[in-house]
Protein backbone atom coordinates (compact mmCIF):
# COMPACT_ATOMS: atom_id res chain seq x y z
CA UNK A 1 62.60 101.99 3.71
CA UNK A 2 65.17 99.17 2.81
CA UNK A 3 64.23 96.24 3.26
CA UNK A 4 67.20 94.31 2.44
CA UNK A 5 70.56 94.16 3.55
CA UNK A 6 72.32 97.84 2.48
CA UNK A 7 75.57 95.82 1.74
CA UNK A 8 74.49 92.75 0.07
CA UNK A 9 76.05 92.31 -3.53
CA UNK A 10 72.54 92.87 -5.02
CA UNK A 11 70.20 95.89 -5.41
CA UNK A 12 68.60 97.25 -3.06
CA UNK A 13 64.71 97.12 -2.18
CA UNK A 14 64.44 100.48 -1.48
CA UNK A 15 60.65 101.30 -1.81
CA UNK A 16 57.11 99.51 -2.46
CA UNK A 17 54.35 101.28 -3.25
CA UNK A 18 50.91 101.16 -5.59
CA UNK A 19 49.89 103.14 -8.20
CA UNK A 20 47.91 106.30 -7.12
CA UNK A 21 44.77 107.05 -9.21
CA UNK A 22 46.10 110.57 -9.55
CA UNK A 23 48.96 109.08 -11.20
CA UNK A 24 46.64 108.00 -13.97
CA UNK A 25 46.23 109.91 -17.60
CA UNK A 26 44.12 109.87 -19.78
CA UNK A 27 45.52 107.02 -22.00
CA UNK A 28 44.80 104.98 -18.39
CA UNK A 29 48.17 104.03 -17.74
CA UNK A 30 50.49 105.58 -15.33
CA UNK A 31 51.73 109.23 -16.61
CA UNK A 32 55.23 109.65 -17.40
CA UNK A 33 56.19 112.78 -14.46
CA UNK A 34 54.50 110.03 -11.95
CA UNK A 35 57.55 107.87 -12.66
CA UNK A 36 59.84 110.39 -11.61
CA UNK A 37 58.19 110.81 -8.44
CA UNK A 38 58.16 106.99 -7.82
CA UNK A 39 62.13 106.85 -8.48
CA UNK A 40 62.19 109.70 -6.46
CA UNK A 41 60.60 107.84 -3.42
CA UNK A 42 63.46 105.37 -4.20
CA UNK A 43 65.98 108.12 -4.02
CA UNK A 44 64.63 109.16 -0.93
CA UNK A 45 64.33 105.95 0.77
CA UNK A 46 67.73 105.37 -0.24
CA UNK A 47 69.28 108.20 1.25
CA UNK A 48 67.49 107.89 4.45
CA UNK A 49 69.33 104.25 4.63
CA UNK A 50 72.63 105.93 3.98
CA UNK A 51 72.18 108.90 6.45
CA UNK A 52 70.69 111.54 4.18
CA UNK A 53 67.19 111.72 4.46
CA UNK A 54 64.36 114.42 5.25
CA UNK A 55 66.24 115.35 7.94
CA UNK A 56 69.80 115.18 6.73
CA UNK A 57 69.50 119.29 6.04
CA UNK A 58 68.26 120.24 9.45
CA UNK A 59 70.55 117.71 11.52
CA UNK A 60 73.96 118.44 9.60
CA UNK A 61 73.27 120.80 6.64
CA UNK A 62 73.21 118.95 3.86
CA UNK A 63 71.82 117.48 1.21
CA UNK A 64 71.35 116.44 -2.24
CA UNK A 65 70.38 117.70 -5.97
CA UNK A 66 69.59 116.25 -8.71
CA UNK A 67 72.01 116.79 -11.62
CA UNK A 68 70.67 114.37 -14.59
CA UNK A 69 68.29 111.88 -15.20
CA UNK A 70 66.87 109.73 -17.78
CA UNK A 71 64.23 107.45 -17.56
CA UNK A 72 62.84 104.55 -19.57
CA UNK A 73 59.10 103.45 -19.87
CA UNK A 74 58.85 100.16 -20.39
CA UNK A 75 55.95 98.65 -19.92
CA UNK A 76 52.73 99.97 -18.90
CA UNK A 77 51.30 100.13 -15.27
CA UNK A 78 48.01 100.88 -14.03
CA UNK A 79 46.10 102.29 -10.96
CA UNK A 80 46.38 99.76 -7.54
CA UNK A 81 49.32 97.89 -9.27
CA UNK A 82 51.97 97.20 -6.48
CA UNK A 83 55.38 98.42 -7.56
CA UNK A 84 58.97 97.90 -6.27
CA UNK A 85 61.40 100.21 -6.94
CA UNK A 86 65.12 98.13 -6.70
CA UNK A 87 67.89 100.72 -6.59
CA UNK A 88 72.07 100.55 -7.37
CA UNK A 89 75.17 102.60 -6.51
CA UNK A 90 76.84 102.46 -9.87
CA UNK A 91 79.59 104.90 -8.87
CA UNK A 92 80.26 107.57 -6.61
CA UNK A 93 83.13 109.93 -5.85
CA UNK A 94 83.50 112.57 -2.94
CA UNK A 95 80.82 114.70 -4.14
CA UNK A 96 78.47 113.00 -6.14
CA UNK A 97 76.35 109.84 -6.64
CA UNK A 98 75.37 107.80 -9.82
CA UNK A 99 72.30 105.89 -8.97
CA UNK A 100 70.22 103.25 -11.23
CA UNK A 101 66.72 102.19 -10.20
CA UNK A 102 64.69 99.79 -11.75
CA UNK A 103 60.28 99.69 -11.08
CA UNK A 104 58.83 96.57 -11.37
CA UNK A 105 55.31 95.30 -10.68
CA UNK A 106 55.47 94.38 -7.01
CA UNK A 107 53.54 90.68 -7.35
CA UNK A 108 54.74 89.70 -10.96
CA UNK A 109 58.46 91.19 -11.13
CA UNK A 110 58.46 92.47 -14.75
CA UNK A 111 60.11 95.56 -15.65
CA UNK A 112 58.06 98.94 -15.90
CA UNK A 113 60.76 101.31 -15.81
CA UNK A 114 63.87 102.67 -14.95
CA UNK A 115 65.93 105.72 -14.15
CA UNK A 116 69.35 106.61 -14.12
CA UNK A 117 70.64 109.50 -12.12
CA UNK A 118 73.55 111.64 -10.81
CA UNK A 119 72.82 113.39 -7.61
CA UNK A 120 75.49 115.55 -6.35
CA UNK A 121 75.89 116.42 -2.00
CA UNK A 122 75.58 120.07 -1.15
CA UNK A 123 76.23 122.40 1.38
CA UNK A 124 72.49 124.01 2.21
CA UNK A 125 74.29 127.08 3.95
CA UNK A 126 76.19 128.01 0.98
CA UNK A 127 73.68 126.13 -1.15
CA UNK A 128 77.24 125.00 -3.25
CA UNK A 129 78.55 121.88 -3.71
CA UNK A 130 80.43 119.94 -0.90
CA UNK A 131 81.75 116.65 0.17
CA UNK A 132 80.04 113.95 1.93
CA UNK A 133 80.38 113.64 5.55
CA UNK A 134 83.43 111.09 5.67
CA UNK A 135 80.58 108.47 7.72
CA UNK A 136 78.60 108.99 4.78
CA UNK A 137 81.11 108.36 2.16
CA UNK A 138 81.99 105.46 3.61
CA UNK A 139 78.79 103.96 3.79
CA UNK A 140 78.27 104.84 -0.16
CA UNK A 141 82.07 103.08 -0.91
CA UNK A 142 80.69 99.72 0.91
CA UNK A 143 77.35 99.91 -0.89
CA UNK A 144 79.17 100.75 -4.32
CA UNK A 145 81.78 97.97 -3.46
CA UNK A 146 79.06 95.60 -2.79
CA UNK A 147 77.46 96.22 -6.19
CA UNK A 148 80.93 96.48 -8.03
CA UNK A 149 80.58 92.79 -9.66
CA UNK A 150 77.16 93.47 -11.04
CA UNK A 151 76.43 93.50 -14.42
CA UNK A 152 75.95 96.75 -15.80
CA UNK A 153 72.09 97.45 -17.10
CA UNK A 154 71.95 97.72 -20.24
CA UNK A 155 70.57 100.78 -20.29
CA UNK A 156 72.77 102.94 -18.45
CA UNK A 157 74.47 105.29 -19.92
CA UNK A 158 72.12 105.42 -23.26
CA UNK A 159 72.47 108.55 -25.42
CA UNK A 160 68.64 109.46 -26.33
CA UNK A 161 67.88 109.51 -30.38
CA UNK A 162 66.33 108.69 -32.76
CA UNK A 163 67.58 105.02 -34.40
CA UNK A 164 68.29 105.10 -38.18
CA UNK A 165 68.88 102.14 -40.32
């Protein structure tokens, strides 16, 4: 759930959690596909805020997909550790939206992670793309608006490789 104000000109809280001991591999820190999930909580708790969650498919048959992702480890977190998952409309357009979320330990605030993503609307009866609602789009323009004048991370839009000298 958000827990601050959806169009304040700073990111979003969108979910707090802890670390799950399932979550946990054998190195002891967090595996990598448990990051995805946590981001996708954010997602999820994000588009519930905006109009678009669990039940967004049943009550006006829609919804969303994931179209890419990447995601950054970047520093380890353990079992119990409270996390905060802090998430940004960097753009959006009639059809899609391009999400940032950053985890961070929940009682210390330094990084963990974060994920960049595209999800893109679509209509569940044709199971095709489609645009957003016109309430919903407007919500995402205000949120997007309200996060126009942030800096950009400077992660987002990194090409993965491997760095020669």
């Amino acid at each position: 759930m958000i827990s601050t104000d959806l169009f304040a000109p700073e990111p979003l809280e969108a979910f707090r959690g802890h670390i799950k001991p399932e979550w946990i591999d054998f190195n002891g820190h967090m595996n990598v596909g448990y990051y995805v999930v946590a981001f996708d909580l954010g997602s999820m708790a994000f588009l519930d805020a905006v109009g678009m969650g669990y039940s967004y498919p049943e009550r006006r048959g829609g919804s969303t997909f994931g179209l890419e992702m990447h995601v950054t480890y970047d520093r380890e977190i353990h079992q119990d550790d409270p996390y905060v998952i802090h998430t940004r409309v960097l753009d959006c357009d009639q059809k899609r939206i391009h999400m940032y979320h950053e985890m961070r330990h929940g009682t210390e605030g330094w990084l963990a992670a974060t994920n960049e993503i595209i999800t893109m609307h679509i209509n569940m009866k044709e199971r095709r793309s489609a645009p957003f609602p016109d309430d919903i789009m407007e919500t995402l323009n205000k949120i997007k608006e309200a996060h126009a004048e942030l800096p950009i991370p400077s992660g987002v839009g990194r090409k993965i490789g491997i760095r020669r000298k």
